[in-house]
Protein backbone atom coordinates (compact mmCIF):
# COMPACT_ATOMS: atom_id res chain seq x y z
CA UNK A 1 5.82 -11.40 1.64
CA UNK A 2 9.14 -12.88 0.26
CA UNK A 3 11.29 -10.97 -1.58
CA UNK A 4 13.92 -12.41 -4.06
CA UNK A 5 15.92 -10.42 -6.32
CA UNK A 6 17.07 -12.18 -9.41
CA UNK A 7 20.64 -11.71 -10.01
CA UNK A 8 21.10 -12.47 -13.65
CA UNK A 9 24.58 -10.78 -13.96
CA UNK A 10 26.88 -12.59 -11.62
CA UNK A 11 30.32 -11.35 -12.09
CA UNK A 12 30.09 -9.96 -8.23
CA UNK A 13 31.65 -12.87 -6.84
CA UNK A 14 32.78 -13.50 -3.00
CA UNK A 15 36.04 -14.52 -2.25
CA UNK A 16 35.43 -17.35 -0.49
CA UNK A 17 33.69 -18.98 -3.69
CA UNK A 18 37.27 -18.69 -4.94
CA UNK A 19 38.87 -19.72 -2.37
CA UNK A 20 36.56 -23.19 -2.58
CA UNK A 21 37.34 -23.16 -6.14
CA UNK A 22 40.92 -23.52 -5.43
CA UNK A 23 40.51 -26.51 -3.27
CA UNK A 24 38.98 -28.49 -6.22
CA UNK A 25 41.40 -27.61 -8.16
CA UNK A 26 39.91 -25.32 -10.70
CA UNK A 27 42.06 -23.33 -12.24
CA UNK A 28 41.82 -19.70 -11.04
CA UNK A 29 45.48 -18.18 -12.77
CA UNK A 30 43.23 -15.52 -14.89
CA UNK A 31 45.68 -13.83 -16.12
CA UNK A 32 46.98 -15.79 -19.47
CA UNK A 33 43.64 -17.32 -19.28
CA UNK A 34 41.62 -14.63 -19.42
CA UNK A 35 43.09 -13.54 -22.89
CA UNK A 36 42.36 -16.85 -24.27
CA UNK A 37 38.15 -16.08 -23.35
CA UNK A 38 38.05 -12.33 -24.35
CA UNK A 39 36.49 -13.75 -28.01
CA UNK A 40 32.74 -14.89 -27.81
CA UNK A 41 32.62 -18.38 -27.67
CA UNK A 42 29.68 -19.86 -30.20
CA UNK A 43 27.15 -22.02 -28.95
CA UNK A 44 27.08 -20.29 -25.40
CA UNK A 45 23.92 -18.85 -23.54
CA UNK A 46 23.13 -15.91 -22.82
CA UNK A 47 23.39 -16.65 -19.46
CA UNK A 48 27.46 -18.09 -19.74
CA UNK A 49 27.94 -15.14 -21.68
CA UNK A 50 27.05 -12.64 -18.98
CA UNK A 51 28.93 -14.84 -16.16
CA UNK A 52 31.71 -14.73 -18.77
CA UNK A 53 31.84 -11.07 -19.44
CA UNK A 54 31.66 -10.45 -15.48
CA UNK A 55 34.19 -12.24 -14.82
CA UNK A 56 36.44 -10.75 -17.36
CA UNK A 57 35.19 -7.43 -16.50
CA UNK A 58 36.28 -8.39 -12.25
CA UNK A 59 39.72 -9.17 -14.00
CA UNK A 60 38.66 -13.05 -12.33
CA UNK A 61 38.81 -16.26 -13.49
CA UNK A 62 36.65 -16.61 -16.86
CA UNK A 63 37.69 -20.31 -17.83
CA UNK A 64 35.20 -22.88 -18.61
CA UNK A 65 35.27 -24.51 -15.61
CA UNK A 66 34.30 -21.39 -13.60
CA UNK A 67 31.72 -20.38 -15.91
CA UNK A 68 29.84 -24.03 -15.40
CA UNK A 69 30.49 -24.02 -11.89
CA UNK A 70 28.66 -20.15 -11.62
CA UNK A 71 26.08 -21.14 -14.32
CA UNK A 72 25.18 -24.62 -12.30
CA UNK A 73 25.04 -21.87 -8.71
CA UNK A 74 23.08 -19.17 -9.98
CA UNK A 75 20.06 -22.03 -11.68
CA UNK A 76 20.08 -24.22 -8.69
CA UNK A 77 19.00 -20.39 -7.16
CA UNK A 78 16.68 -19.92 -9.75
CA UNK A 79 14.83 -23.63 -9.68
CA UNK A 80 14.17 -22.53 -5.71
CA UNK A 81 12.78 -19.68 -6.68
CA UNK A 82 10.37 -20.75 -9.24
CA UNK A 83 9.44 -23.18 -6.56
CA UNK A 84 8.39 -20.17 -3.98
CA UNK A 85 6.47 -18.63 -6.83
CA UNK A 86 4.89 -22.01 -8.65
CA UNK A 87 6.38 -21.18 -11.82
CA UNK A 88 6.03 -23.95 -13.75
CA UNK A 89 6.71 -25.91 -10.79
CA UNK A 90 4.27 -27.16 -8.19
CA UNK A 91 4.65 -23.71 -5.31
CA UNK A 92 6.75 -25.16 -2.20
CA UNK A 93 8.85 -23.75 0.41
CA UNK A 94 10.24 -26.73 1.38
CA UNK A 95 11.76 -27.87 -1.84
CA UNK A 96 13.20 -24.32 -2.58
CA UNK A 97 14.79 -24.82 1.10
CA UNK A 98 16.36 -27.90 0.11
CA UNK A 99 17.66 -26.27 -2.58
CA UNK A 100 18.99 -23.05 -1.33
CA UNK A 101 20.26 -25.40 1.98
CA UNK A 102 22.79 -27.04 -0.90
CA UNK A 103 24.54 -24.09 -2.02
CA UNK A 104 24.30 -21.49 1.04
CA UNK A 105 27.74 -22.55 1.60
CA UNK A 106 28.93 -20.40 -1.63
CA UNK A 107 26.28 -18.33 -2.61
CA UNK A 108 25.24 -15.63 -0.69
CA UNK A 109 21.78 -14.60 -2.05
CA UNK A 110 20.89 -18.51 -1.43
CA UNK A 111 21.13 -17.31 2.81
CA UNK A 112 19.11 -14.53 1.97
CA UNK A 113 16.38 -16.60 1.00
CA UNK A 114 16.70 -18.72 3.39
CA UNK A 115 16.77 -16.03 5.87
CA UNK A 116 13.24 -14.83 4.54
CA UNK A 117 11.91 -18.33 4.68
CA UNK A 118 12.88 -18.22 8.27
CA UNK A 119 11.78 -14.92 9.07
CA UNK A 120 8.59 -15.00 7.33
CA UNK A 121 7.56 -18.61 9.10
CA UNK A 122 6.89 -20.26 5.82
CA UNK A 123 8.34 -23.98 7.28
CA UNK A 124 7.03 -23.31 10.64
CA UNK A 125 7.05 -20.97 13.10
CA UNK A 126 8.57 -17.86 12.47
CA UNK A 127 12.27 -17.19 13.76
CA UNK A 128 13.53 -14.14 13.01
CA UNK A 129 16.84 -15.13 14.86
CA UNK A 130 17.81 -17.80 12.66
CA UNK A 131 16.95 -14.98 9.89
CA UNK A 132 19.13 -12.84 11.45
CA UNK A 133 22.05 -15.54 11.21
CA UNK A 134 21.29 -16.46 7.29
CA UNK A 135 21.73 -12.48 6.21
CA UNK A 136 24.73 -12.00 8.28
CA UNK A 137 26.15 -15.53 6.65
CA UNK A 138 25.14 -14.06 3.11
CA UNK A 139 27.50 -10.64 4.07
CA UNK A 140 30.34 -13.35 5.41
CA UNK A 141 30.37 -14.96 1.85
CA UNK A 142 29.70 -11.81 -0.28
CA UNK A 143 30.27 -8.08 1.79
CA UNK A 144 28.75 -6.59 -0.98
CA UNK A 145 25.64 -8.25 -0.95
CA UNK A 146 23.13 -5.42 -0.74
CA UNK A 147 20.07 -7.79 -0.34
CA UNK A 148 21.15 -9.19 2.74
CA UNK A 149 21.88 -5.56 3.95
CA UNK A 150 18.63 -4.13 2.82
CA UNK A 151 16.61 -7.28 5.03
CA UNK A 152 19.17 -6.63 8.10
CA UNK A 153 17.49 -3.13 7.80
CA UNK A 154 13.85 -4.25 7.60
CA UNK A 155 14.73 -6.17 10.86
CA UNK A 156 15.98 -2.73 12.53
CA UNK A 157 13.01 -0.73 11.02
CA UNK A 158 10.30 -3.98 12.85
CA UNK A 159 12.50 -4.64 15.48
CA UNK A 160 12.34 -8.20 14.99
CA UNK A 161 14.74 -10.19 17.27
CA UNK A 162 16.91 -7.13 17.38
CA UNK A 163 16.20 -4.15 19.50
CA UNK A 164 14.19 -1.76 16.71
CA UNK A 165 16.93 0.72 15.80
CA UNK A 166 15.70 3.24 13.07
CA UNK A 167 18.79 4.84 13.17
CA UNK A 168 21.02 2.28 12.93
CA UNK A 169 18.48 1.12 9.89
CA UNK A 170 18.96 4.01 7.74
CA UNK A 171 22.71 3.13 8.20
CA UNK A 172 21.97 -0.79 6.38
CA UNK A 173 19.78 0.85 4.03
CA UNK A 174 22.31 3.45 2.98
CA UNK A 175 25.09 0.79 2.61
CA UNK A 176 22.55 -1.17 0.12
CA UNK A 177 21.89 1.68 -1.38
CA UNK A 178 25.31 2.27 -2.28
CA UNK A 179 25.23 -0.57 -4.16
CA UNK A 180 22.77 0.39 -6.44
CA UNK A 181 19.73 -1.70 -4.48
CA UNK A 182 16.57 -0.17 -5.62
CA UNK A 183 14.11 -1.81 -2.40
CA UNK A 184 16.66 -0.40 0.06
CA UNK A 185 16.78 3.03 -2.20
CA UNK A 186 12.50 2.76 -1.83
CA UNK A 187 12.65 1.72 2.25
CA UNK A 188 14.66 5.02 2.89
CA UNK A 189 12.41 7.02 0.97
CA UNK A 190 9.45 6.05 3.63
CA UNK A 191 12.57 6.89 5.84
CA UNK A 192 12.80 10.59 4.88
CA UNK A 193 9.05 10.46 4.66
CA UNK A 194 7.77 9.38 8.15
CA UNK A 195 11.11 10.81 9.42
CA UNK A 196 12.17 7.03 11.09
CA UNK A 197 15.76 7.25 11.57
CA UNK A 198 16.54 10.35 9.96
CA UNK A 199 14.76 13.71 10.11
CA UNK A 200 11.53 13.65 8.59
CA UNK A 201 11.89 15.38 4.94
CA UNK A 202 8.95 14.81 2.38
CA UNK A 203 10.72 16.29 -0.44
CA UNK A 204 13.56 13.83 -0.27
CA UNK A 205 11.44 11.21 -0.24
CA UNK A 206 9.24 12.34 -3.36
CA UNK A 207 12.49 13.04 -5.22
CA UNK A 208 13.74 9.00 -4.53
CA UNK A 209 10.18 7.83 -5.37
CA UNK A 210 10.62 9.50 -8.27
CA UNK A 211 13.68 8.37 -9.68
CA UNK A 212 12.85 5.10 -8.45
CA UNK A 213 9.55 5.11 -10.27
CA UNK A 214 11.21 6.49 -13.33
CA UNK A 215 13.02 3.00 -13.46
CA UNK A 216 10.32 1.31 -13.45
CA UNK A 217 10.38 0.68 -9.42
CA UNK A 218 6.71 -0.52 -9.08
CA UNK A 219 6.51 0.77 -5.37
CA UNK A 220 8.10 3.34 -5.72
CA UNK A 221 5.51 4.13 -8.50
CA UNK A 222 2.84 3.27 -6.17
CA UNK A 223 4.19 5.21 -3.42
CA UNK A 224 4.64 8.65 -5.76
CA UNK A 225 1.12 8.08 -6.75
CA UNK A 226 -0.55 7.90 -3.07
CA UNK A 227 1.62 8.88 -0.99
CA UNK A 228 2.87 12.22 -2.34
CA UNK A 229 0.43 12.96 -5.62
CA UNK A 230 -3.03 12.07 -3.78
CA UNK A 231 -2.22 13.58 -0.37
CA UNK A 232 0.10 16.42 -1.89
CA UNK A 233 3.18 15.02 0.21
CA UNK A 234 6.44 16.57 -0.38
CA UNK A 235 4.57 18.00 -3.48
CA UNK A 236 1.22 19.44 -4.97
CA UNK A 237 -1.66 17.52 -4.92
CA UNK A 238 -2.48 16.07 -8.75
CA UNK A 239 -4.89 13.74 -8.99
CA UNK A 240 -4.33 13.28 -12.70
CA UNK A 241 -0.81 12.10 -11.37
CA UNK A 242 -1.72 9.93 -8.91
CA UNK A 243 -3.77 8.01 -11.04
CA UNK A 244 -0.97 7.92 -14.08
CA UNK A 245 1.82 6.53 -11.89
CA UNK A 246 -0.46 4.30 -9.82
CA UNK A 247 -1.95 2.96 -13.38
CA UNK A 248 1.52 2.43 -14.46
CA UNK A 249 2.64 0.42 -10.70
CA UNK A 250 -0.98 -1.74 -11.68
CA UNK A 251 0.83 -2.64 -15.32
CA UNK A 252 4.00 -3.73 -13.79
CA UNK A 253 2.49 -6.35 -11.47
CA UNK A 254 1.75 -4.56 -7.66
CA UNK A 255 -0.44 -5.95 -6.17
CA UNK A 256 -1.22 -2.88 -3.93
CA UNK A 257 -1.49 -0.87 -6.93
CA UNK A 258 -4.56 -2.72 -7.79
CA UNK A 259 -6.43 -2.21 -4.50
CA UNK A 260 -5.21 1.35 -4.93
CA UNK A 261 -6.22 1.53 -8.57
CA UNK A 262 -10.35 -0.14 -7.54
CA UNK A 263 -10.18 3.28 -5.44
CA UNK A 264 -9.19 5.88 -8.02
CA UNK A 265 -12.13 4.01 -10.10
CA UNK A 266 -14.20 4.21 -7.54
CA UNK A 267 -14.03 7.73 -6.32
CA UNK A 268 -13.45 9.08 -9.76
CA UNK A 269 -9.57 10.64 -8.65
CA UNK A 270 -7.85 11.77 -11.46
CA UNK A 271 -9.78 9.58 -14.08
CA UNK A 272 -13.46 9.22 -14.64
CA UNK A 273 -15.80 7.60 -12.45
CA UNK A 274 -15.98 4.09 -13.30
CA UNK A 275 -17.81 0.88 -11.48
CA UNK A 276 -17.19 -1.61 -14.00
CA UNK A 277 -13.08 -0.85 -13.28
CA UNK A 278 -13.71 -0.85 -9.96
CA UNK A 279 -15.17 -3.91 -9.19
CA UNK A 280 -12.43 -5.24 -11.89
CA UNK A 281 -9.62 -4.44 -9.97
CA UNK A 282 -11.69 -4.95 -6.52
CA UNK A 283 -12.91 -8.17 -7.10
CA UNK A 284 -8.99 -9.37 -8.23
CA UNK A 285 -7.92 -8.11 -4.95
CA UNK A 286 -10.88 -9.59 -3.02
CA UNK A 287 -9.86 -13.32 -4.59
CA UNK A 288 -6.34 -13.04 -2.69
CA UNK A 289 -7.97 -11.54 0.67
CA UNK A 290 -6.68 -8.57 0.63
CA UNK A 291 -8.03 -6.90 3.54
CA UNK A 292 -8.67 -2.84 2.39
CA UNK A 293 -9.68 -4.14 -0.84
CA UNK A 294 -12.27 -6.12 0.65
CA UNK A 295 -13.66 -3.14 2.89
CA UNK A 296 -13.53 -1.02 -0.25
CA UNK A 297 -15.34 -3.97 -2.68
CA UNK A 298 -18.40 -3.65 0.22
CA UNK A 299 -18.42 0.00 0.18
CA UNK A 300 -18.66 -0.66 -3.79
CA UNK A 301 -21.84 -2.72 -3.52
CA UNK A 302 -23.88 -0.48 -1.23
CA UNK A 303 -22.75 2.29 -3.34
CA UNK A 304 -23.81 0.66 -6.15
CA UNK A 305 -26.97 -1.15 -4.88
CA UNK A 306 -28.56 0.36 -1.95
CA UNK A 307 -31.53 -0.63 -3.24
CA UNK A 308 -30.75 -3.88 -3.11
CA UNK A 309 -31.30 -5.86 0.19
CA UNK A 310 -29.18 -8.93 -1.22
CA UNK A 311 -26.40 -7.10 -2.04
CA UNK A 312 -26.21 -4.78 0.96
CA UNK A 313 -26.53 -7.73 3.09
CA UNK A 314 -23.11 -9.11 1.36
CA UNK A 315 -21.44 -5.93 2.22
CA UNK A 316 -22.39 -6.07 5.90
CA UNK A 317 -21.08 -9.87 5.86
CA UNK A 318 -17.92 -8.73 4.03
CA UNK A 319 -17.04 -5.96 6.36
CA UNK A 320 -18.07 -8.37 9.54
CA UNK A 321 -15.40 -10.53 8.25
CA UNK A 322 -12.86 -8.38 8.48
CA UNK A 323 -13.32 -6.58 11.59
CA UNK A 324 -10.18 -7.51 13.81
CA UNK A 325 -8.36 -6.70 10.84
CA UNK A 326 -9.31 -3.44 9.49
CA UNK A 327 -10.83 -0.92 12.01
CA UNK A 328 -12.65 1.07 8.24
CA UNK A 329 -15.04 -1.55 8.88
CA UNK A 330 -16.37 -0.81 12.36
CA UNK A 331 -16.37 2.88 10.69
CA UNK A 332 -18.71 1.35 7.83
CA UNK A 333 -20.53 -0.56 9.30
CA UNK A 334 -21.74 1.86 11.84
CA UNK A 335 -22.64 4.77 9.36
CA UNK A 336 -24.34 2.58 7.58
CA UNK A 337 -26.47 1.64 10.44
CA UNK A 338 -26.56 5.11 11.35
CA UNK A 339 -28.22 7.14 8.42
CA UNK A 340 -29.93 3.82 6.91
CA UNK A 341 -30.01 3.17 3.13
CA UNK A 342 -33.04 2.72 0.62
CA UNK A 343 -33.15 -0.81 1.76
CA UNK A 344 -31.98 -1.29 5.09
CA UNK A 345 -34.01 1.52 7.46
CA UNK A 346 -31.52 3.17 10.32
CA UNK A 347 -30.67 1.81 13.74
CA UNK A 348 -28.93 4.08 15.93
CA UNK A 349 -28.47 1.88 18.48
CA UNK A 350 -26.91 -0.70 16.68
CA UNK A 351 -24.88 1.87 14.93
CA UNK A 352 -23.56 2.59 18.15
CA UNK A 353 -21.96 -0.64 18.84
CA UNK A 354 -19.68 -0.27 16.20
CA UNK A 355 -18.82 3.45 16.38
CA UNK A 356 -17.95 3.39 19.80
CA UNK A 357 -15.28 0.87 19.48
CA UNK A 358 -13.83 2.79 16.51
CA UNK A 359 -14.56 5.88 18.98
CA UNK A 360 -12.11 4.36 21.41
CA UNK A 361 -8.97 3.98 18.91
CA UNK A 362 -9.20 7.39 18.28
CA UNK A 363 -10.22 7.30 14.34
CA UNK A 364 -11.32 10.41 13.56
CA UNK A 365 -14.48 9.55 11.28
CA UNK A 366 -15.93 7.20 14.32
CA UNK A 367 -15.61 10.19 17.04
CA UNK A 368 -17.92 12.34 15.17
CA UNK A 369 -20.00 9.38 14.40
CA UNK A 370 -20.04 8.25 18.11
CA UNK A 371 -20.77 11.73 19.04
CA UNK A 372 -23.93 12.37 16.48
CA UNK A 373 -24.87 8.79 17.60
CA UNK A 374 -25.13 10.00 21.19
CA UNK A 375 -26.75 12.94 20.30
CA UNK A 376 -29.58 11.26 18.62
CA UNK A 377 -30.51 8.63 21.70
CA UNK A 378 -31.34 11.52 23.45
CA UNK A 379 -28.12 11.06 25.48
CA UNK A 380 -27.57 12.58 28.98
CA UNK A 381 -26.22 15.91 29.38
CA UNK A 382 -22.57 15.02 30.28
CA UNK A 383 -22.48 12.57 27.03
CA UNK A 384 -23.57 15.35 24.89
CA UNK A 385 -20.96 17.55 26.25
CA UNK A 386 -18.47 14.62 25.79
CA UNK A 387 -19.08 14.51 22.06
CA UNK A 388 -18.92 18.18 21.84
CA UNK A 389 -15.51 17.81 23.13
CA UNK A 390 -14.53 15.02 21.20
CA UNK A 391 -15.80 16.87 17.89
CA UNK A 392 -13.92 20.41 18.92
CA UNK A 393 -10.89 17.89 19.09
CA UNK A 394 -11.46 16.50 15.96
CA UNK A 395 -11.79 19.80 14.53
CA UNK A 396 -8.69 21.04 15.95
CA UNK A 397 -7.10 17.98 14.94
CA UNK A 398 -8.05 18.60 10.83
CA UNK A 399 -6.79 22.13 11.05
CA UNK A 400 -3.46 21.34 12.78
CA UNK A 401 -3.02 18.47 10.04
CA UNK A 402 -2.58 15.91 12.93
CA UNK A 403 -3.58 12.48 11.07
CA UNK A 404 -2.06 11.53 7.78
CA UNK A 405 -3.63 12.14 4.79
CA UNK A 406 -6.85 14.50 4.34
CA UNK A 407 -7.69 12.83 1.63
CA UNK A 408 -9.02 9.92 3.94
CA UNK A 409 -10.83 12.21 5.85
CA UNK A 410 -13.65 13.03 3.27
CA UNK A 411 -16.02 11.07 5.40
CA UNK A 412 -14.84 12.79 8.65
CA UNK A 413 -15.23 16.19 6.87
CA UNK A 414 -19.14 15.04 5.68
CA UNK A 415 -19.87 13.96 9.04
CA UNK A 416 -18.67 17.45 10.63
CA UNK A 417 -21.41 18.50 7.85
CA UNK A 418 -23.71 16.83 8.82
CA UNK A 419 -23.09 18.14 12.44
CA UNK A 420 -23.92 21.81 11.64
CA UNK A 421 -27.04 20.68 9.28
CA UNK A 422 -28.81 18.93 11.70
CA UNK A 423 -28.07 20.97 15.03
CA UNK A 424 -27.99 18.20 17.43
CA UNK A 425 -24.95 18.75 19.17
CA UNK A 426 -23.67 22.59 18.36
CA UNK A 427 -26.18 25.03 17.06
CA UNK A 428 -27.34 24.51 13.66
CA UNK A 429 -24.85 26.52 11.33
CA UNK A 430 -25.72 26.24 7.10
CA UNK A 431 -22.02 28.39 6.42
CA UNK A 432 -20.39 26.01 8.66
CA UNK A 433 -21.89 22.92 7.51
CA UNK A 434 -20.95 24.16 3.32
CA UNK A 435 -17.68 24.83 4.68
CA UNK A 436 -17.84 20.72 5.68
CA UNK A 437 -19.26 19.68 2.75
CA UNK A 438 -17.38 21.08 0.37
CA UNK A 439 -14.09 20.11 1.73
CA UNK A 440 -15.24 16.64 1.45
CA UNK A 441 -16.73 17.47 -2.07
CA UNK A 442 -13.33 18.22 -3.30
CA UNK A 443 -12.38 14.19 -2.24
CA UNK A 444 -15.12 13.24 -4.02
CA UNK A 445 -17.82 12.38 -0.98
CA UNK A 446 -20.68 11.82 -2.78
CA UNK A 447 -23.05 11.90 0.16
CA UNK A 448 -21.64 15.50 1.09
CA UNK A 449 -21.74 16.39 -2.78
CA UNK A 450 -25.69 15.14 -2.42
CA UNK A 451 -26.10 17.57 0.67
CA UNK A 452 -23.94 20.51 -1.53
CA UNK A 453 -26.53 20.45 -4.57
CA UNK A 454 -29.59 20.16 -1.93
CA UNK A 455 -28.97 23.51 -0.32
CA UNK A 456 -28.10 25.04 -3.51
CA UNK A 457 -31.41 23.63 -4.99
CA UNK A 458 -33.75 24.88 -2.62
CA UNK A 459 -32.16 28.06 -1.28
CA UNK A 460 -33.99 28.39 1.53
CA UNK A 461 -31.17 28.75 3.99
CA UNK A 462 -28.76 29.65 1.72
CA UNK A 463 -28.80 31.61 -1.73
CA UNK A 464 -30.31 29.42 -4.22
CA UNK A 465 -27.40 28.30 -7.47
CA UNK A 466 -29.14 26.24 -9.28
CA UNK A 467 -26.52 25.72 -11.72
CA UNK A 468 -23.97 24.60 -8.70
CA UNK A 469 -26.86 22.32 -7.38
CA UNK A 470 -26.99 20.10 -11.26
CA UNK A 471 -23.48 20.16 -10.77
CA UNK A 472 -23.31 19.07 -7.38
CA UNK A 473 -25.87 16.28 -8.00
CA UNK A 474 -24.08 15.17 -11.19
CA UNK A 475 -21.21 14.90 -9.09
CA UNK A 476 -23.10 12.49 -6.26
CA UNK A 477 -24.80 10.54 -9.19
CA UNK A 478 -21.80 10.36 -11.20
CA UNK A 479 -20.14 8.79 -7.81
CA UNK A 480 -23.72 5.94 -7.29
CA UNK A 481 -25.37 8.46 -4.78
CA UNK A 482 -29.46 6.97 -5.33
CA UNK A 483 -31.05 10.27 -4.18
CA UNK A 484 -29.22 12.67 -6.77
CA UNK A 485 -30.12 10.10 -9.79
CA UNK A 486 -33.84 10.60 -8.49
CA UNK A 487 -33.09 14.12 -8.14
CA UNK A 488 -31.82 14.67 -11.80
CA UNK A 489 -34.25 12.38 -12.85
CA UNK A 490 -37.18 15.45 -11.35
CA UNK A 491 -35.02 17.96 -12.84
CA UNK A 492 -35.23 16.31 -16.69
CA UNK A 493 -39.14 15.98 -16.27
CA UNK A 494 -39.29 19.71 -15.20
């Protein structure tokens, strides 16, 4: 994804511009005439007036001449890139090449794009090396050029052409970030957060996003949302948060925030539970392939339809589309397949495909899967006590913390559930399978929210609550589970 920053104040001028200046013989004396441009000049944009002020401000040459000669730079930059973007223009990467090829010799932001255009393959294949070249050629021109710094960083953080280097990363990013760049202040906030390059401190990293977001840094908003309000990351969990800054990263344009936001909509974090806003912010999502929001619009439909053959159908093509992409498919997919749903009966077996695979790359959700899979086909001996060790691991992996965020491991919590309930691989264990269920509950699983308000209903194995069941199956209903809408639906006629 290219990344331009639009330098509308450019009064932070490289030398060698003024050097070049000279040799046309511009003149560049500012003193005496600086004092004859200090007045506002009528009929100028606001454009000439910024260069202008700059200038005057950088005690450089504000005549005229210079003014024209920034102005003509700085909307030659501008044309190339409203032609990366198609505004107003038809979208081509070629043209704003040719463009930014004609002035990289005196303005440095034109190498930067350039540099991404090379990087990012957009004329070809992708050459990170020529990339390289363009950013450094950018710092030659202007060594204050934080943008160039800031994608000299990325390169260190992918290790793209250069050997990866977090360390010597954080070092780019904290130059750029000197200079008051906002992307390089957000890519050394996931710095402090994973601990790449520097040691890993969450706090730090919430307190950037948060001044960040405060500006109106739409990943940064995004990133205080999920990463530290949703998962409770360098502070308390608040789902009311998450939502609010997420929301407000959705009204400045991310795209990711709108995948994100489908989600909150979906579960019902921090704001009600709401289809219609979900498949709104899905379905935008869906129309530029984005790959999680894809997985998540399918989930959506069975959710929403299980009933409906047609529509489950969709979800199974949908998630089939995108399995070498997103390994929450194979996950889907397969416990789908496993328990069935009102219109498409069970099939272990065929569960099993998928389960395994996502068994294999160690997600957590498809190792108990895989494991109650086996356990159901009547496995041999040896592959039940396989997934009985796999499980334990899981288990000890959720109470060490060892994965990411919790919150994406509702489903791995209802499985483990579903585990105790059924008593096909440990001993049957109602306390221990609550314990399950209600830590996915508090994500908002519906299925395990379903399972909650069963128990409570008919207290046979445990003490009967009848007001925790209604507001258990509210819950699951509230969230498109089929059986607790039946279920309310029998407690109304009572």
């Amino acid at each position: 994804m290219l990344v331009f920053i639009v330098i509308v104040v450019v009064f932070i001028i490289a030398y060698f511009w003024i050097n070049d200046l000279k040799k046309q013989s511009i003149p560049t004396e500012s003193e005496p005439h600086i004092q004859k441009t200090k007045s506002i000049k009528k009929n100028e944009s606001a454009l000439e007036k910024e260069i202008r002020l700059g200038l005057e401000q950088a005690s450089l040459d504000a005549s005229d001449e210079m003014v024209k000669y920034l102005k003509e730079l700085h909307q030659t930059h501008l044309h190339a890139i409203a032609y990366i973007n198609g505004d107003g223009v038809p979208k081509s990467y070629a043209k704003a090449h040719q463009l930014w090829t004609k002035i990289a010799d005196r303005y440095a932001i034109a190498n930067v794009g350039l540099g991404e255009l090379a990087k990012e393959g957009y004329l070809g294949e992708k050459n990170p090396k020529l990339a390289l070249q363009y950013f450094h050629q950018a710092l030659e021109l202007d060594d204050t050029c934080s943008e160039a710094m800031f994608q000299i960083a990325r390169m260190y953080v992918d290790g793209e052409w250069v050997v990866q280097d977090a360390e010597l990363a954080v070092e780019w990013l904290e130059r750029a970030v000197t200079l008051g760049n906002q992307d390089a202040e957000h890519q050394l906030a996931w710095c402090y957060y994973h601990g790449n390059g520097v040691a890993e401190h969450k706090v730090k990293a919430f307190i950037k996003w948060s001044a960040l977001a405060k500006q109106g840094h739409s990943d940064a908003q995004r990133c205080l949302g999920i990463a530290c309000y949703l998962h409770g990351q360098g502070t308390s969990k608040n789902l009311e948060q998450a939502f609010y800054w997420v929301h407000l990263a959705v009204q400045n344009g991310n795209p990711e925030a709108m995948a994100n936001l489908g989600l909150f909509y979906m579960y019902g974090w921090g704001v009600e539970c709401d289809f219609v806003q979900a498949h709104h912010w899905l379905e935008k999502m869906v129309a530029e392939q984005h790959v999680q929001a894809i997985c998540n619009y399918a989930e959506l439909l069975v959710m929403e339809n299980e009933q409906d053959i047609v529509q489950v159908e969709r979800a199974l093509e949908l998630w089939h589309g995108i399995l070498e992409q997103e390994d929450e498919a194979l996950n889907n997919l397969g416990l789908l397949y496993l328990y069935g749903c009102q219109s498409l009966p069970a099939d272990v077996a065929k569960a099993l495909t998928y389960l395994q695979q996502s068994a294999a790359k160690g997600n957590l959700t498809g190792r108990v899967a895989y494991a109650i899979c086996l356990a159901k086909l009547n496995s041999s001996e040896q592959q039940i006590e396989r997934a009985r060790h796999d499980v334990r691991q899981v288990m000890t992996a959720l109470t060490e913390k060892k994965y990411e965020f919790e919150v994406m491991q509702a489903a791995t919590y209802g499985l483990l559930g579903m585990v105790y309930l059924e008593g096909e691989i440990f001993a049957k264990d109602i306390h221990q399978a609550i314990f399950f269920f209600e830590k996915a509950a508090a994500f908002h699983h519906a299925t395990s929210q379903y399972q909650l308000a069963k128990l409570y209903a008919e207290g046979t194995e445990v003490e009967q609550d009848k007001e925790q069941a209604l507001c258990y199956y509210q819950q699951a209903a509230q969230a498109g589970n089929s059986d607790a809408k039946k279920a309310l639906v029998a407690l109304e006629e009572v």
